[in-house]
PDB file of N, CA and C in Angstrom:
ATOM      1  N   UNK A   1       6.625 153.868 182.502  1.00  0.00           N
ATOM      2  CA  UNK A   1       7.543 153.090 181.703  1.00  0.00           C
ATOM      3  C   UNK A   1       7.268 153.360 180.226  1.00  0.00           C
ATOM      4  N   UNK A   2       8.296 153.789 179.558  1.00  0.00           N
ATOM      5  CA  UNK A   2       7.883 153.905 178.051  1.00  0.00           C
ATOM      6  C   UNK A   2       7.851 152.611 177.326  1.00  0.00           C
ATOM      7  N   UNK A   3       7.158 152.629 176.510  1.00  0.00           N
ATOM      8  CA  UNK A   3       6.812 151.477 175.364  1.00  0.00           C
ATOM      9  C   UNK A   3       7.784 151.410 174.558  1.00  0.00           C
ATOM     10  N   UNK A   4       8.024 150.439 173.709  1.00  0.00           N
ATOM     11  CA  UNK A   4       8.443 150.104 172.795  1.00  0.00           C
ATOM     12  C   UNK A   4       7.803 149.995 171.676  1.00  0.00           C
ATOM     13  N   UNK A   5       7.574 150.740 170.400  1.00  0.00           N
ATOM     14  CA  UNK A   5       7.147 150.850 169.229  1.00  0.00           C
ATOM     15  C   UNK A   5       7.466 149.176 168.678  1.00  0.00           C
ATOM     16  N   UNK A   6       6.388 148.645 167.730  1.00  0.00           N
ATOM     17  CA  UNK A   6       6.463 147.429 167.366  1.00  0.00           C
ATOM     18  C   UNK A   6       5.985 147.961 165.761  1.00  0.00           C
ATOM     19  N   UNK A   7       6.566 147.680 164.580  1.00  0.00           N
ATOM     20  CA  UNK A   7       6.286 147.738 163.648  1.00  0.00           C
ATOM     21  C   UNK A   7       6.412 145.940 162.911  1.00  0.00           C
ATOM     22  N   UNK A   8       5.009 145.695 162.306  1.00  0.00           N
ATOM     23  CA  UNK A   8       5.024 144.432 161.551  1.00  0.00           C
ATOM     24  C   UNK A   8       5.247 145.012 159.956  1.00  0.00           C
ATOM     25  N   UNK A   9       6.085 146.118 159.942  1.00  0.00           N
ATOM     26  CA  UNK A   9       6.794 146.037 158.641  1.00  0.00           C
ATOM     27  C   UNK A   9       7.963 146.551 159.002  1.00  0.00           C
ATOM     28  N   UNK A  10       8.969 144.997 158.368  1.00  0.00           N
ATOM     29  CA  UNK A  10      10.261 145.425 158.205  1.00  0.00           C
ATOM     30  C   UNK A  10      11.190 145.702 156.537  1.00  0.00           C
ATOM     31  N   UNK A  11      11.376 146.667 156.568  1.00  0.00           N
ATOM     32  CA  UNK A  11      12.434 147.032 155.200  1.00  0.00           C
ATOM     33  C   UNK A  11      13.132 145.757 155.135  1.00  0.00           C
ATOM     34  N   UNK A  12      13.599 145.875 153.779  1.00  0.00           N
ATOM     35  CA  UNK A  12      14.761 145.240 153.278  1.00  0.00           C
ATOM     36  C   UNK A  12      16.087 145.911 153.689  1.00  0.00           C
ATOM     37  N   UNK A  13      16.258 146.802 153.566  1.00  0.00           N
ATOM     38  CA  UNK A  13      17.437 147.153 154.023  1.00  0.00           C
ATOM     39  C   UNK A  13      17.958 147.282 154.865  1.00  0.00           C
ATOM     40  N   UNK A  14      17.024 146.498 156.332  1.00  0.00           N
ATOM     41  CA  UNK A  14      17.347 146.261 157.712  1.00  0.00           C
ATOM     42  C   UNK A  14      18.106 145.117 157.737  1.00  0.00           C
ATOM     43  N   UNK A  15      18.393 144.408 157.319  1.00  0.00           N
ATOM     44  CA  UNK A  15      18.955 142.798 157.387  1.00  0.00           C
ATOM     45  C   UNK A  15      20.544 143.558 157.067  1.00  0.00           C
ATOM     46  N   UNK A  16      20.791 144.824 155.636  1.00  0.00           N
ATOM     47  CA  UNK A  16      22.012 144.637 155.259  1.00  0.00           C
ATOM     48  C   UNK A  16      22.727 145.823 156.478  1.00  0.00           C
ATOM     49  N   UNK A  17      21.862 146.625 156.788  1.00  0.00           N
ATOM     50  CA  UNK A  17      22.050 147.632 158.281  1.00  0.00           C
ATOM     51  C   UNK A  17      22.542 147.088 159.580  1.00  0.00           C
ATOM     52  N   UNK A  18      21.402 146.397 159.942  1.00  0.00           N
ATOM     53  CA  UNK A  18      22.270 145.248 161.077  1.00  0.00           C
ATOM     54  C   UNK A  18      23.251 144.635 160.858  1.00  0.00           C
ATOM     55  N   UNK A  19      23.095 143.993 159.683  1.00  0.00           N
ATOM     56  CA  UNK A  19      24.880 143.732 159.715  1.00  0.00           C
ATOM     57  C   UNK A  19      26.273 144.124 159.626  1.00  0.00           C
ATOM     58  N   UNK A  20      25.866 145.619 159.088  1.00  0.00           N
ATOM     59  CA  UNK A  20      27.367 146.279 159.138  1.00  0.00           C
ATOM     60  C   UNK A  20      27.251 146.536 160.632  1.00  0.00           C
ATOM     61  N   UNK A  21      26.348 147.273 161.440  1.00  0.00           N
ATOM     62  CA  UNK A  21      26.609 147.454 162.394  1.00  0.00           C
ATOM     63  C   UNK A  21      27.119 146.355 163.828  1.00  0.00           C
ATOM     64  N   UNK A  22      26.575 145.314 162.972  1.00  0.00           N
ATOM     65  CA  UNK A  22      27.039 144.407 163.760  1.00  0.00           C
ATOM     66  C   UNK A  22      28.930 143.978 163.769  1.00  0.00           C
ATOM     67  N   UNK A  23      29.553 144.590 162.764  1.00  0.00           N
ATOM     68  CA  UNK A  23      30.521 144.053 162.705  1.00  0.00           C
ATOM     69  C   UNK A  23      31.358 144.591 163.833  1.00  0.00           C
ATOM     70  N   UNK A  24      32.670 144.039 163.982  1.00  0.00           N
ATOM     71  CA  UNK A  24      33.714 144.201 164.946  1.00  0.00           C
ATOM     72  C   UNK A  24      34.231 145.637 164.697  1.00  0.00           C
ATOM     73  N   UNK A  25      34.880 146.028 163.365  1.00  0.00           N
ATOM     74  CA  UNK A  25      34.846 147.270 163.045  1.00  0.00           C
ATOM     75  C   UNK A  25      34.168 148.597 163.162  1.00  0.00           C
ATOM     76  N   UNK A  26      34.176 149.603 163.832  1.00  0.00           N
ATOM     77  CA  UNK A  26      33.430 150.564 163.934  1.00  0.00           C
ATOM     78  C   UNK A  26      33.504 151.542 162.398  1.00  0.00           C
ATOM     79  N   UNK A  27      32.571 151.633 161.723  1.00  0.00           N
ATOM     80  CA  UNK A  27      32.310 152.541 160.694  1.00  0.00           C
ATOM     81  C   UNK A  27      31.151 153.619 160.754  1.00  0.00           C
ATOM     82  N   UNK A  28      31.494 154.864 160.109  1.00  0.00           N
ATOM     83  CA  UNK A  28      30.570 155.661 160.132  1.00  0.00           C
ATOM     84  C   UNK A  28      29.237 154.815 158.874  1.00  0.00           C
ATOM     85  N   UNK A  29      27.743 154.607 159.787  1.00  0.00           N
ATOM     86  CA  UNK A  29      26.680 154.598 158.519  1.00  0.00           C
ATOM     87  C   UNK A  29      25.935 155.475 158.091  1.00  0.00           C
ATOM     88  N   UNK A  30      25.800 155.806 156.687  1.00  0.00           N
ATOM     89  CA  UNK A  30      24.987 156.516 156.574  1.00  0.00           C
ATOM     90  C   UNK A  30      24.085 156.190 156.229  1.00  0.00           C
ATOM     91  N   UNK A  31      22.612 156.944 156.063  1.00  0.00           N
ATOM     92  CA  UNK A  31      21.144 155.669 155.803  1.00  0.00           C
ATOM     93  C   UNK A  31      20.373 157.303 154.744  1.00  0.00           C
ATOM     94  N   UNK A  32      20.756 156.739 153.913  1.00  0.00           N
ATOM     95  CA  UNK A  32      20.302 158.147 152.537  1.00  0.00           C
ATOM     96  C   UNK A  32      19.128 158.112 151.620  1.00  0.00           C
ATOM     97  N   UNK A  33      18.310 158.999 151.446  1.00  0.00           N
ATOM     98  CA  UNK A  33      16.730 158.733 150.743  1.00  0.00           C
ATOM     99  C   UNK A  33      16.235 160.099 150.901  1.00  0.00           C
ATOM    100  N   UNK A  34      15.273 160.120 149.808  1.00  0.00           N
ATOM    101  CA  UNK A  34      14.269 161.381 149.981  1.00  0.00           C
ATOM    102  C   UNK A  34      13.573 161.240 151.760  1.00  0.00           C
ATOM    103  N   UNK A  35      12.989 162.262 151.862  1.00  0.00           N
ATOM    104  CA  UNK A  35      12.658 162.806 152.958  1.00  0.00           C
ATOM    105  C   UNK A  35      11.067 162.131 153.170  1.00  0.00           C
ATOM    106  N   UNK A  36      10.766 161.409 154.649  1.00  0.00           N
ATOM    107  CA  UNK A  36       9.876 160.988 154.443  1.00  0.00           C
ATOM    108  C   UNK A  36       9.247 159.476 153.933  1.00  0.00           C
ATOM    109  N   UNK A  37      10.796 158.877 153.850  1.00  0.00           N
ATOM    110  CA  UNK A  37      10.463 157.343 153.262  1.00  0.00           C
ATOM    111  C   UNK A  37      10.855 156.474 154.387  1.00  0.00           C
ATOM    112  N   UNK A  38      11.186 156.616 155.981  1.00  0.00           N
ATOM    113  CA  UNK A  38      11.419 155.659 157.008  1.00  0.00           C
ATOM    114  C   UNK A  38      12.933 155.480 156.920  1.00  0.00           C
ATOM    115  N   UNK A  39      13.808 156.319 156.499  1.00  0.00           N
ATOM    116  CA  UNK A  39      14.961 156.106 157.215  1.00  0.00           C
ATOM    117  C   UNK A  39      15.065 156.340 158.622  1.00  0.00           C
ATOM    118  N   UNK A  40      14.257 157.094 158.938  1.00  0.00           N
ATOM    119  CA  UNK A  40      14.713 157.177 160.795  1.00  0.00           C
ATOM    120  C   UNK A  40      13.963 155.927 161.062  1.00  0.00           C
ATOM    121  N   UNK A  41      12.579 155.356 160.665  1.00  0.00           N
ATOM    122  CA  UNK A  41      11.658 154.410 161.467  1.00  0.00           C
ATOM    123  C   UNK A  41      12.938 153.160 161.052  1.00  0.00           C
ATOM    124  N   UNK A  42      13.715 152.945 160.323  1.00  0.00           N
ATOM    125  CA  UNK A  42      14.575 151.833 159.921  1.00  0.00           C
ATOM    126  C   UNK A  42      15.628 151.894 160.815  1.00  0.00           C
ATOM    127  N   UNK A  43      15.967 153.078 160.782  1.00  0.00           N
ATOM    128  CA  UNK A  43      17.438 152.932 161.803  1.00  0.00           C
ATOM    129  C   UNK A  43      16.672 152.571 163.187  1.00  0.00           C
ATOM    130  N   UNK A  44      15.878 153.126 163.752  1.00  0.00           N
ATOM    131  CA  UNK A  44      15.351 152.897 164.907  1.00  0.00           C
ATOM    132  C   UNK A  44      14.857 151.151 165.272  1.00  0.00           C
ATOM    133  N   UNK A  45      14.530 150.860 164.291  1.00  0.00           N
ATOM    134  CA  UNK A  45      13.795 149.290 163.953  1.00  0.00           C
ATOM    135  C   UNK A  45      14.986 148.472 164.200  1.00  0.00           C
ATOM    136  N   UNK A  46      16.407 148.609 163.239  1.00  0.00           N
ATOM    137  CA  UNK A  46      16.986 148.198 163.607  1.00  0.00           C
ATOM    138  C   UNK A  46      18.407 148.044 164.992  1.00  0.00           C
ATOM    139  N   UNK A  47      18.336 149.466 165.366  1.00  0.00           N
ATOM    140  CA  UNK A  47      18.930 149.485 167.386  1.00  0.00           C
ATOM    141  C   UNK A  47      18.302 148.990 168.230  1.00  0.00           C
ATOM    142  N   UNK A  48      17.068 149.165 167.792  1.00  0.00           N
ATOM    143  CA  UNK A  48      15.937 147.939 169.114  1.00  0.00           C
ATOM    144  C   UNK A  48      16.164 146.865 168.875  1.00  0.00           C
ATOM    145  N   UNK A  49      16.328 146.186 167.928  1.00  0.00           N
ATOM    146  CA  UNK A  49      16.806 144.751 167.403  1.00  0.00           C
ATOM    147  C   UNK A  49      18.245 144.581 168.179  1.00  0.00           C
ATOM    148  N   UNK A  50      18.935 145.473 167.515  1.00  0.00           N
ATOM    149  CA  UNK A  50      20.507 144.907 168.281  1.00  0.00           C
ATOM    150  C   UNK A  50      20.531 145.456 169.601  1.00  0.00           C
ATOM    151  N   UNK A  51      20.017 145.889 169.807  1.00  0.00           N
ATOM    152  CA  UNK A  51      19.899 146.348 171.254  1.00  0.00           C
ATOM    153  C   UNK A  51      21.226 146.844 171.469  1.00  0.00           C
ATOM    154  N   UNK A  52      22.289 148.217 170.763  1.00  0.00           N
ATOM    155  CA  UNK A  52      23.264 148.346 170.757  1.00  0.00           C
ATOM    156  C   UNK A  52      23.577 150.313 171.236  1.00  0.00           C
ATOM    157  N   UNK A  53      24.228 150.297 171.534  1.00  0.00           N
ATOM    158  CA  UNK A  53      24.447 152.117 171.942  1.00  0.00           C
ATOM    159  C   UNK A  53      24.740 152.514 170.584  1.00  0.00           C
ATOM    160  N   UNK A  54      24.362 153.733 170.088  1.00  0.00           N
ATOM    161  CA  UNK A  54      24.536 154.267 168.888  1.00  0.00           C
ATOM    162  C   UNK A  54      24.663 155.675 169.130  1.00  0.00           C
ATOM    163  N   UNK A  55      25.428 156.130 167.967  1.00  0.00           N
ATOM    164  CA  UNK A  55      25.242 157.746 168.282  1.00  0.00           C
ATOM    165  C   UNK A  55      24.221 158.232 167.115  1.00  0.00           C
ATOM    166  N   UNK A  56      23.402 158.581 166.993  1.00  0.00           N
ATOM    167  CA  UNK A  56      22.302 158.858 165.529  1.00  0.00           C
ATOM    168  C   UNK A  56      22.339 160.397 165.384  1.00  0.00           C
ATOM    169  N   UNK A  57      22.468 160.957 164.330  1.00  0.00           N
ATOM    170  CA  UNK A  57      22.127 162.574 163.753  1.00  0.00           C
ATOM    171  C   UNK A  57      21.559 162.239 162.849  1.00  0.00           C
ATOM    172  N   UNK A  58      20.864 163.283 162.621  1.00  0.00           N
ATOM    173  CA  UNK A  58      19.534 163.778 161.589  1.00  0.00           C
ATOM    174  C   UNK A  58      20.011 164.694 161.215  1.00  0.00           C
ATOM    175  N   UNK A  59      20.016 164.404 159.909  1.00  0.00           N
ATOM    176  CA  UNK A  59      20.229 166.137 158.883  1.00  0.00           C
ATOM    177  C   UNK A  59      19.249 167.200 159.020  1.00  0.00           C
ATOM    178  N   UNK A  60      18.046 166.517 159.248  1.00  0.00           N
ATOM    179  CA  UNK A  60      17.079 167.525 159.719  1.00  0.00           C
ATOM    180  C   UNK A  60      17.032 168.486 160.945  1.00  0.00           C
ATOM    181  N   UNK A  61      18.210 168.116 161.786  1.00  0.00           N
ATOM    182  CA  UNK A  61      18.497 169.000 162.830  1.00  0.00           C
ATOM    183  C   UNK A  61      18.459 170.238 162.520  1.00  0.00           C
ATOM    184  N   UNK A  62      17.831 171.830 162.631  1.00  0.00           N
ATOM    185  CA  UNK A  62      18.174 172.514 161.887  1.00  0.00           C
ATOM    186  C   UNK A  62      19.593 173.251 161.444  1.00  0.00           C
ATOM    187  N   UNK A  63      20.564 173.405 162.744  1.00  0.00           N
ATOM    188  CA  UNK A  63      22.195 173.350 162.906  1.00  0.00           C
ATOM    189  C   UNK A  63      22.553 172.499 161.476  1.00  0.00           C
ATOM    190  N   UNK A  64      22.582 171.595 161.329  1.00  0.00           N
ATOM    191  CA  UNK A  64      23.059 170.568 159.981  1.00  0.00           C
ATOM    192  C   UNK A  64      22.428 171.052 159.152  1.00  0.00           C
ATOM    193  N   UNK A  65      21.423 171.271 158.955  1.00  0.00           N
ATOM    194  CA  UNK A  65      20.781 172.004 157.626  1.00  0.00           C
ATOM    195  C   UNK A  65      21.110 173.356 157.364  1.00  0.00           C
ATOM    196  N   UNK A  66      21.452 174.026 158.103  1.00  0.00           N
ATOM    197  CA  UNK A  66      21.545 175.413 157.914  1.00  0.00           C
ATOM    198  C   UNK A  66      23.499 175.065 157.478  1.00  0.00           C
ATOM    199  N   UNK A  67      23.705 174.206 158.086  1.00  0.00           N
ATOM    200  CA  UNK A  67      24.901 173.980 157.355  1.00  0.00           C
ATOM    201  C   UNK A  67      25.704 173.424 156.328  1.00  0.00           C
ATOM    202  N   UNK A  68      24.451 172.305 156.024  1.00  0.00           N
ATOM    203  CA  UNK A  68      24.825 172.312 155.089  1.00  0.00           C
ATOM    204  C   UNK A  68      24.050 172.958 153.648  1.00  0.00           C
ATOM    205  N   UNK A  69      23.637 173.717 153.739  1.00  0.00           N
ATOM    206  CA  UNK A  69      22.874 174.545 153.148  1.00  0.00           C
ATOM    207  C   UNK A  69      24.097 176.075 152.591  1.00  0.00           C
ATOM    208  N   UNK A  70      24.558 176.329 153.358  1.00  0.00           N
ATOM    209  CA  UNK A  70      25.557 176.851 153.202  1.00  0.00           C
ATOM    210  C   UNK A  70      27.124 176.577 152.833  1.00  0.00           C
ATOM    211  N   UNK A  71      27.513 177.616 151.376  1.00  0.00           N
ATOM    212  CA  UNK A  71      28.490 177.158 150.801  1.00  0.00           C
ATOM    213  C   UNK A  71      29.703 177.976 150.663  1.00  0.00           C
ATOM    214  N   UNK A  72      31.132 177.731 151.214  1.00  0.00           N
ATOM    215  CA  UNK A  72      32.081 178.702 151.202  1.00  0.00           C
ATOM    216  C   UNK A  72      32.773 178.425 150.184  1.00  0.00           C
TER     217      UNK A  72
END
């Protein structure tokens, strides 16, 4: 059975995250910062919370980087 990661630090910007996602409206979010500051540990912090299906990409995928890295 896999675990569930428990972090006793939560961002601030989890309270304003959950709530868009919480809304009735479906919107694309984006979650933007230098590299390395817990945007993935935040988004993740907050889908275990809502306990909600999400679709998540990482720019770090290398496909997305190599694309957007490239300019026509």
């Amino acid at each position: 059975m896999a675990r569930k990661r428990h972090s006793a630090f939560q961002r601030p910007e989890a309270a304003e995250l959950a709530r868009r996602l919480s809304e009735s409206r479906r919107h694309l979010q984006v979650v933007l910062g230098p590299r390395q500051v817990g945007k993935t540990t935040l988004v993740q912090q907050v889908i275990e919370q809502l306990q909600r299906s999400v679709r998540f990409i990482s720019a770090d995928e290398p496909t997305l980087r190599d694309a957007a890295g490239s300019s026509t």
